[in-house]
N, C-alpha and C. Protein backbone atom coordinates (compact mmCIF):
# COMPACT_ATOMS: atom_id res chain seq x y z
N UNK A 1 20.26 61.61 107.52
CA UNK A 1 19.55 60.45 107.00
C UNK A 1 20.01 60.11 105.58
N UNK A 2 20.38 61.01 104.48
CA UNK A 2 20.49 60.87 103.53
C UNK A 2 21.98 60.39 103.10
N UNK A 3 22.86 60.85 104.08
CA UNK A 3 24.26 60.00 104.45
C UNK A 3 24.35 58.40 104.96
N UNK A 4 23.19 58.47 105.43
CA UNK A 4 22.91 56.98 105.75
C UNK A 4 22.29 56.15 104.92
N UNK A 5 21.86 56.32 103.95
CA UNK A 5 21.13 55.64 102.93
C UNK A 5 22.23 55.50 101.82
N UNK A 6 23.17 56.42 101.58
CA UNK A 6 23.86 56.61 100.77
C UNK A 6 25.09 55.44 100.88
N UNK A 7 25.40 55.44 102.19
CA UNK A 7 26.75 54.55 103.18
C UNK A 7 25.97 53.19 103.21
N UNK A 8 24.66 53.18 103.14
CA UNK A 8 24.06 51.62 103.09
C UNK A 8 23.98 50.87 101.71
N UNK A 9 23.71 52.01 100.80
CA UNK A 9 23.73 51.61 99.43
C UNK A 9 25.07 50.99 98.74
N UNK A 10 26.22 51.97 99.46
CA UNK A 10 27.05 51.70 99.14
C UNK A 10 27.60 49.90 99.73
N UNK A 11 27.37 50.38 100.92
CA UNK A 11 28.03 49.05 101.59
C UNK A 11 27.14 47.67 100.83
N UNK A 12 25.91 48.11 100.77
CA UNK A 12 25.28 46.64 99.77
C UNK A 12 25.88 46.51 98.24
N UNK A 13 26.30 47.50 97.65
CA UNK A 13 26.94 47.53 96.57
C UNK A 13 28.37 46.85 96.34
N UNK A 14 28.95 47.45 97.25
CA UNK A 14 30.26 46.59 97.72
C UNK A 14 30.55 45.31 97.74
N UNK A 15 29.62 44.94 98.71
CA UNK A 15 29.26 43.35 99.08
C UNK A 15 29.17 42.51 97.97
N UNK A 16 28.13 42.96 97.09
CA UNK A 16 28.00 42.04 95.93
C UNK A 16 29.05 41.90 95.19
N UNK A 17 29.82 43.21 94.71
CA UNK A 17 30.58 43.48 94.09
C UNK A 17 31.81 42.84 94.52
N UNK A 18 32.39 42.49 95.28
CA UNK A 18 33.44 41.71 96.47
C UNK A 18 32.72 40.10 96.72
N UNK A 19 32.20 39.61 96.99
CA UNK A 19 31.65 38.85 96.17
C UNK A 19 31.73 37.89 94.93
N UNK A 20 31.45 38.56 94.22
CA UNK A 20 31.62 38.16 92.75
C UNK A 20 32.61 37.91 92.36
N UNK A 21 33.46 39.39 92.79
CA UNK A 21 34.78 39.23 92.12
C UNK A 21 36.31 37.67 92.91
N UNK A 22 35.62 37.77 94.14
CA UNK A 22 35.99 37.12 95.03
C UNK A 22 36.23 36.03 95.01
N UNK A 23 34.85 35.46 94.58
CA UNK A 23 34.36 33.94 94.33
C UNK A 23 34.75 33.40 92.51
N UNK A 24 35.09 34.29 91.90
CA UNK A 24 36.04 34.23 90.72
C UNK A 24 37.33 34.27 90.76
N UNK A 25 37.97 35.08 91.84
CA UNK A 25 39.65 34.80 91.75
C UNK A 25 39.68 33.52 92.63
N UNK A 26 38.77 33.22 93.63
CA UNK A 26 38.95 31.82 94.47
C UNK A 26 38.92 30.23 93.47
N UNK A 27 37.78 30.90 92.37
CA UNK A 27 37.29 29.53 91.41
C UNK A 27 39.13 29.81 90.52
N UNK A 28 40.02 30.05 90.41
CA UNK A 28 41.13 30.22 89.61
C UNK A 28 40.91 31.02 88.20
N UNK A 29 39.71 31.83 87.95
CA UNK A 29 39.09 32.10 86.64
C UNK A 29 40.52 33.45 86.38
N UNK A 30 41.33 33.90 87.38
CA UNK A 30 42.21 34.96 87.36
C UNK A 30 43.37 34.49 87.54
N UNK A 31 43.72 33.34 87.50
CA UNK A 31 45.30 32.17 87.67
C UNK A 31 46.27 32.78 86.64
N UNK A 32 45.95 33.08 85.82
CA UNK A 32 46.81 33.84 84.63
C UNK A 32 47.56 35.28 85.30
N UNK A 33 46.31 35.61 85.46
CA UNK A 33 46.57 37.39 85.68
C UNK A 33 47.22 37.11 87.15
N UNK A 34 47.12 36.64 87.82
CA UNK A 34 48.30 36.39 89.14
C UNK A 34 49.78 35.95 88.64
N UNK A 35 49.61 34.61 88.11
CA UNK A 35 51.13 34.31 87.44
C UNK A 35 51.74 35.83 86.60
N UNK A 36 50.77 36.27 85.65
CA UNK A 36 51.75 37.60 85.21
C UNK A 36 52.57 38.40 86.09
N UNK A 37 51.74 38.48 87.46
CA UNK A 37 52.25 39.53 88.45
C UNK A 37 53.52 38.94 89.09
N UNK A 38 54.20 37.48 88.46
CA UNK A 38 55.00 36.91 89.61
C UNK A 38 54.57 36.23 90.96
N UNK A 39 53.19 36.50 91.38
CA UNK A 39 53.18 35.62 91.99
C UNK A 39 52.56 34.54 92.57
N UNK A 40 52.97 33.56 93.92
CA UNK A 40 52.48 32.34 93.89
C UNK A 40 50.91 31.84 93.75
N UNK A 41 50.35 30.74 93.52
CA UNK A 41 49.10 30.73 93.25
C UNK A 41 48.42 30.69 94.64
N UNK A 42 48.83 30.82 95.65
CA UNK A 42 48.07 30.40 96.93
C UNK A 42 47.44 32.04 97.12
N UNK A 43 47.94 32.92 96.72
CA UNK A 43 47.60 33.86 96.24
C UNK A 43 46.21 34.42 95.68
N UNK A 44 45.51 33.55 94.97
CA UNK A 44 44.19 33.55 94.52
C UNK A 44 43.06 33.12 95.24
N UNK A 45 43.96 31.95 96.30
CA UNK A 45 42.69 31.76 97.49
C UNK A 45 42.66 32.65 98.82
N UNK A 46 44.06 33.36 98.72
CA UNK A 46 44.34 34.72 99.95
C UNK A 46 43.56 36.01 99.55
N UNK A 47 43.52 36.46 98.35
CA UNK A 47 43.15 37.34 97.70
C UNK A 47 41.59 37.51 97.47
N UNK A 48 41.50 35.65 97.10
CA UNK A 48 39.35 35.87 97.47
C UNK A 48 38.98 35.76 98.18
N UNK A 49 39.85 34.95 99.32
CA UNK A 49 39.10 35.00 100.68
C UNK A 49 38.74 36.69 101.40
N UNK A 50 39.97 37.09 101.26
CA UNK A 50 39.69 38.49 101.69
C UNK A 50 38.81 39.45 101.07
N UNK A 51 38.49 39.30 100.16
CA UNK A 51 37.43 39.95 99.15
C UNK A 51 35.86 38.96 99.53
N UNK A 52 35.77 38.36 100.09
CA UNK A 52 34.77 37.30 100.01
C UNK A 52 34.35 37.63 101.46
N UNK A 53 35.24 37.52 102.95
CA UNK A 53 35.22 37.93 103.81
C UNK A 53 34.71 39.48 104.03
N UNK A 54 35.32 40.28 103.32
CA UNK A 54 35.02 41.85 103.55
C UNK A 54 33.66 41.78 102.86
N UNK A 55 33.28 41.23 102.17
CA UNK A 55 31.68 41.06 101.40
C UNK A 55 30.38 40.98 102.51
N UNK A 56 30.86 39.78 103.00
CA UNK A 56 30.51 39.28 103.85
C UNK A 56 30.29 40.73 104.95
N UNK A 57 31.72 41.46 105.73
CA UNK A 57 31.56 42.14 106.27
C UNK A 57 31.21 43.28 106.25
N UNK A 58 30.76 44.09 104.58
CA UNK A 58 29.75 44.98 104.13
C UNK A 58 29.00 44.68 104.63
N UNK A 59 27.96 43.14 104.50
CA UNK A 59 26.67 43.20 104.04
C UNK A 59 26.07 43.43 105.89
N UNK A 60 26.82 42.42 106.67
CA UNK A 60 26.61 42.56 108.17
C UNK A 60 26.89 43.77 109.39
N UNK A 61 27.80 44.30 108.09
CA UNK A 61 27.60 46.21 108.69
C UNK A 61 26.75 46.80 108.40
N UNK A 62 25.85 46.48 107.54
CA UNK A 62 24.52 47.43 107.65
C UNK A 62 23.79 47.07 108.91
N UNK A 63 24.15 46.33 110.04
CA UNK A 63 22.93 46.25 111.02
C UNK A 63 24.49 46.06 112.36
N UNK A 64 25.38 45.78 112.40
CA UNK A 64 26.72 45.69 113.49
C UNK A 64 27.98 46.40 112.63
N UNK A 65 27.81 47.86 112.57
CA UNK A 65 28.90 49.11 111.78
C UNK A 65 30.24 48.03 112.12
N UNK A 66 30.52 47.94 113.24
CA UNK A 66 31.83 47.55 113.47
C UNK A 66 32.44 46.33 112.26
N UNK A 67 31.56 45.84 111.82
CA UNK A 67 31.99 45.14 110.63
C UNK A 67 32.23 45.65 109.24
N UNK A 68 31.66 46.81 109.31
CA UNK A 68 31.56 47.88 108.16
C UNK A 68 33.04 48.47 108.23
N UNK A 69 33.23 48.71 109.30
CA UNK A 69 34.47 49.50 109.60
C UNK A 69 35.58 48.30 109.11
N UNK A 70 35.75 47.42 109.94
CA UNK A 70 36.89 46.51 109.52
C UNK A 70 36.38 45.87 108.00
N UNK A 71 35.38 45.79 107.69
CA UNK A 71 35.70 45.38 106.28
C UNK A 71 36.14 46.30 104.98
N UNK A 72 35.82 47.36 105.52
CA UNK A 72 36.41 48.79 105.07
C UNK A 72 37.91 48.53 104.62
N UNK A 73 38.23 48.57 105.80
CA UNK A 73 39.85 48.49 106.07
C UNK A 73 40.16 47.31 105.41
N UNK A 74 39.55 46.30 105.03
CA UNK A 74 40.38 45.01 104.43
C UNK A 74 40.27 45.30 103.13
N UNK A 75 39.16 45.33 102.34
CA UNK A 75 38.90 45.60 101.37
C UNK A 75 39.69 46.82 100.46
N UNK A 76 39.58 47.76 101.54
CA UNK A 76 40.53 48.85 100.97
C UNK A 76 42.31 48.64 101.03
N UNK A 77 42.42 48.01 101.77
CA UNK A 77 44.03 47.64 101.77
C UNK A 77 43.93 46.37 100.84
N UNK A 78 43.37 45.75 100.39
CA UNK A 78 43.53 44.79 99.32
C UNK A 78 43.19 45.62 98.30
N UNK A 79 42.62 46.51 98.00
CA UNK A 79 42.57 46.98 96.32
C UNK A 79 44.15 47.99 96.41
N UNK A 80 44.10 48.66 97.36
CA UNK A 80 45.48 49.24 97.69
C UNK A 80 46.95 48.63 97.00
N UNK A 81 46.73 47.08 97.70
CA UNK A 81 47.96 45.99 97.05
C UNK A 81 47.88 46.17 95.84
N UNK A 82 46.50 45.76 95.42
CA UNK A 82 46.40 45.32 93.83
C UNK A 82 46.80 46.33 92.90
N UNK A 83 46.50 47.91 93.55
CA UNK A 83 46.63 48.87 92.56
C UNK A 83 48.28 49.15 92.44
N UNK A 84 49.24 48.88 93.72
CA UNK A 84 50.48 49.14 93.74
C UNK A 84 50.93 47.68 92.82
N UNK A 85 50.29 46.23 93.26
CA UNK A 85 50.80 45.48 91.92
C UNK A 85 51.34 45.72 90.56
N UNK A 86 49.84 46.28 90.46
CA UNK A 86 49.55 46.40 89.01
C UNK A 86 50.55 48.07 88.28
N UNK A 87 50.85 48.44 89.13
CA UNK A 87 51.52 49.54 88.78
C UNK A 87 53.42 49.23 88.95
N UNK A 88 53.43 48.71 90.13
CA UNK A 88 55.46 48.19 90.63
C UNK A 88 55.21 46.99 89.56
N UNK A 89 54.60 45.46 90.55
CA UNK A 89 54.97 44.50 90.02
C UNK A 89 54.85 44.07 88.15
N UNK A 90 53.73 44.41 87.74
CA UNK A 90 53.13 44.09 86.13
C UNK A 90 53.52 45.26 85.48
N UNK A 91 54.36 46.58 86.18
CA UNK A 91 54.49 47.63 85.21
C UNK A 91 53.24 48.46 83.91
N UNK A 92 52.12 47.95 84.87
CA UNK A 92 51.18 48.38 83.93
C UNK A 92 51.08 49.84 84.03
N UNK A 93 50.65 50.00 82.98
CA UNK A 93 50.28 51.63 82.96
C UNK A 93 48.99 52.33 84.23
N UNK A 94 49.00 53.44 85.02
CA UNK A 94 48.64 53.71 85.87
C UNK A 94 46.93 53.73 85.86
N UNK A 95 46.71 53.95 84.67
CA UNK A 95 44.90 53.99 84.01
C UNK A 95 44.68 52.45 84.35
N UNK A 96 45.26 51.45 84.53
CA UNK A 96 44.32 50.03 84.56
C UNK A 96 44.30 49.82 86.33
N UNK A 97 45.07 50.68 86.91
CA UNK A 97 44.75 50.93 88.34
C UNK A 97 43.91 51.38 89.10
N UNK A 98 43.35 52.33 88.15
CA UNK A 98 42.22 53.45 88.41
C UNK A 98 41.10 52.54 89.24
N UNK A 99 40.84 51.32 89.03
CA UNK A 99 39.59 50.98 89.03
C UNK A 99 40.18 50.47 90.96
N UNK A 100 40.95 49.54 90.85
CA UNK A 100 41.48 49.62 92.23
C UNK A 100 41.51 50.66 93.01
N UNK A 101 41.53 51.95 92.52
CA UNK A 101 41.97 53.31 93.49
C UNK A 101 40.70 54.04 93.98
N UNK A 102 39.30 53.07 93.11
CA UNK A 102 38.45 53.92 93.75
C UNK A 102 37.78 52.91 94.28
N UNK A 103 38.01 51.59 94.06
CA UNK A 103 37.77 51.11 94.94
C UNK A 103 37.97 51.40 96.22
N UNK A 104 39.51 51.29 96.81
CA UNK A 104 39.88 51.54 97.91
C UNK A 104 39.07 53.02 98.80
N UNK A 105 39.15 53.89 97.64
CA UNK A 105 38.91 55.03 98.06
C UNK A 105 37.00 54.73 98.92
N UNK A 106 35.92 53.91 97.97
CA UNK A 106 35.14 53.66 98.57
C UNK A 106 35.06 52.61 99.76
N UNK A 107 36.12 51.89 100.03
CA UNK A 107 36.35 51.10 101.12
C UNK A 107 36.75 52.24 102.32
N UNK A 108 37.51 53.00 102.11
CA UNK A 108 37.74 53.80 103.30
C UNK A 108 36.35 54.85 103.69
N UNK A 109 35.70 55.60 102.58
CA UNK A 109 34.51 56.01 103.04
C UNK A 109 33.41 55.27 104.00
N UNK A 110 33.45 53.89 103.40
CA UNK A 110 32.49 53.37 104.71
C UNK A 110 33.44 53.23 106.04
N UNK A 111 34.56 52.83 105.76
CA UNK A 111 35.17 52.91 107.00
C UNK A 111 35.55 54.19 108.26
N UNK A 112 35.46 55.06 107.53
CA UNK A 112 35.16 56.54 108.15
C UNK A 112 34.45 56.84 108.58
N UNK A 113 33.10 56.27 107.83
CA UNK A 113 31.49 56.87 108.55
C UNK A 113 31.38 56.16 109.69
N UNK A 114 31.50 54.97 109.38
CA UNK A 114 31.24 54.04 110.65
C UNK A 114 32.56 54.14 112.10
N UNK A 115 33.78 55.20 111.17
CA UNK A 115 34.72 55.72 112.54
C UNK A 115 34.34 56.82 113.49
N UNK A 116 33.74 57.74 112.33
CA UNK A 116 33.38 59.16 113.28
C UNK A 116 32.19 58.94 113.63
């Protein structure tokens, strides 16, 4: 039970959090920080949709998992990109990745629970 409260908290946490951030790279408020990376701007509406979508598919995995699971997987393979971006493409130093890596890392935890 207490794994389940924990995987729900999370997944509502997520949601918002994906979300937000989502509906800010879609509004262009991150148009800069894409052009640094090289690349194109269609990019910012691919990038929030999928963050906006997997939000979406947190919040509707708390009651149909199977959405938990695949939004798992999107979410976590998009912070995945971002963290290899920000590390190959922008040459940034590996600490401004961090935040991407646990992201992902909590995208695959819900996606696990809701696998096994």
């Amino acid at each position: 039970m207490a794994m389940f409260i924990f995987i729900t908290v999370l997944q509502i946490l997520l949601g918002l959090f994906f979300l937000f951030t989502g509906s800010k790279i879609i509004s262009g408020k991150m148009a800069d920080e894409f052009k640094r990376f090289g690349l194109p701007s269609f990019f910012n509406v691919l990038t929030g949709s999928f963050e906006i979508v997997g939000a979406i598919g947190m919040i509707v995995g708390i009651w149909i998992p199977v959405f938990a699971l695949l939004a798992g997987l999107l979410l976590g393979g998009t912070m995945l990109a971002g963290a290899f971006t920000l590390i190959v493409l922008a040459k940034d130093p590996i600490q401004k990745a961090i935040p991407a890596l646990v992201l992902f890392i909590l995208g695959m935890i819900v996606s696990m629970y809701h696998f096994f």
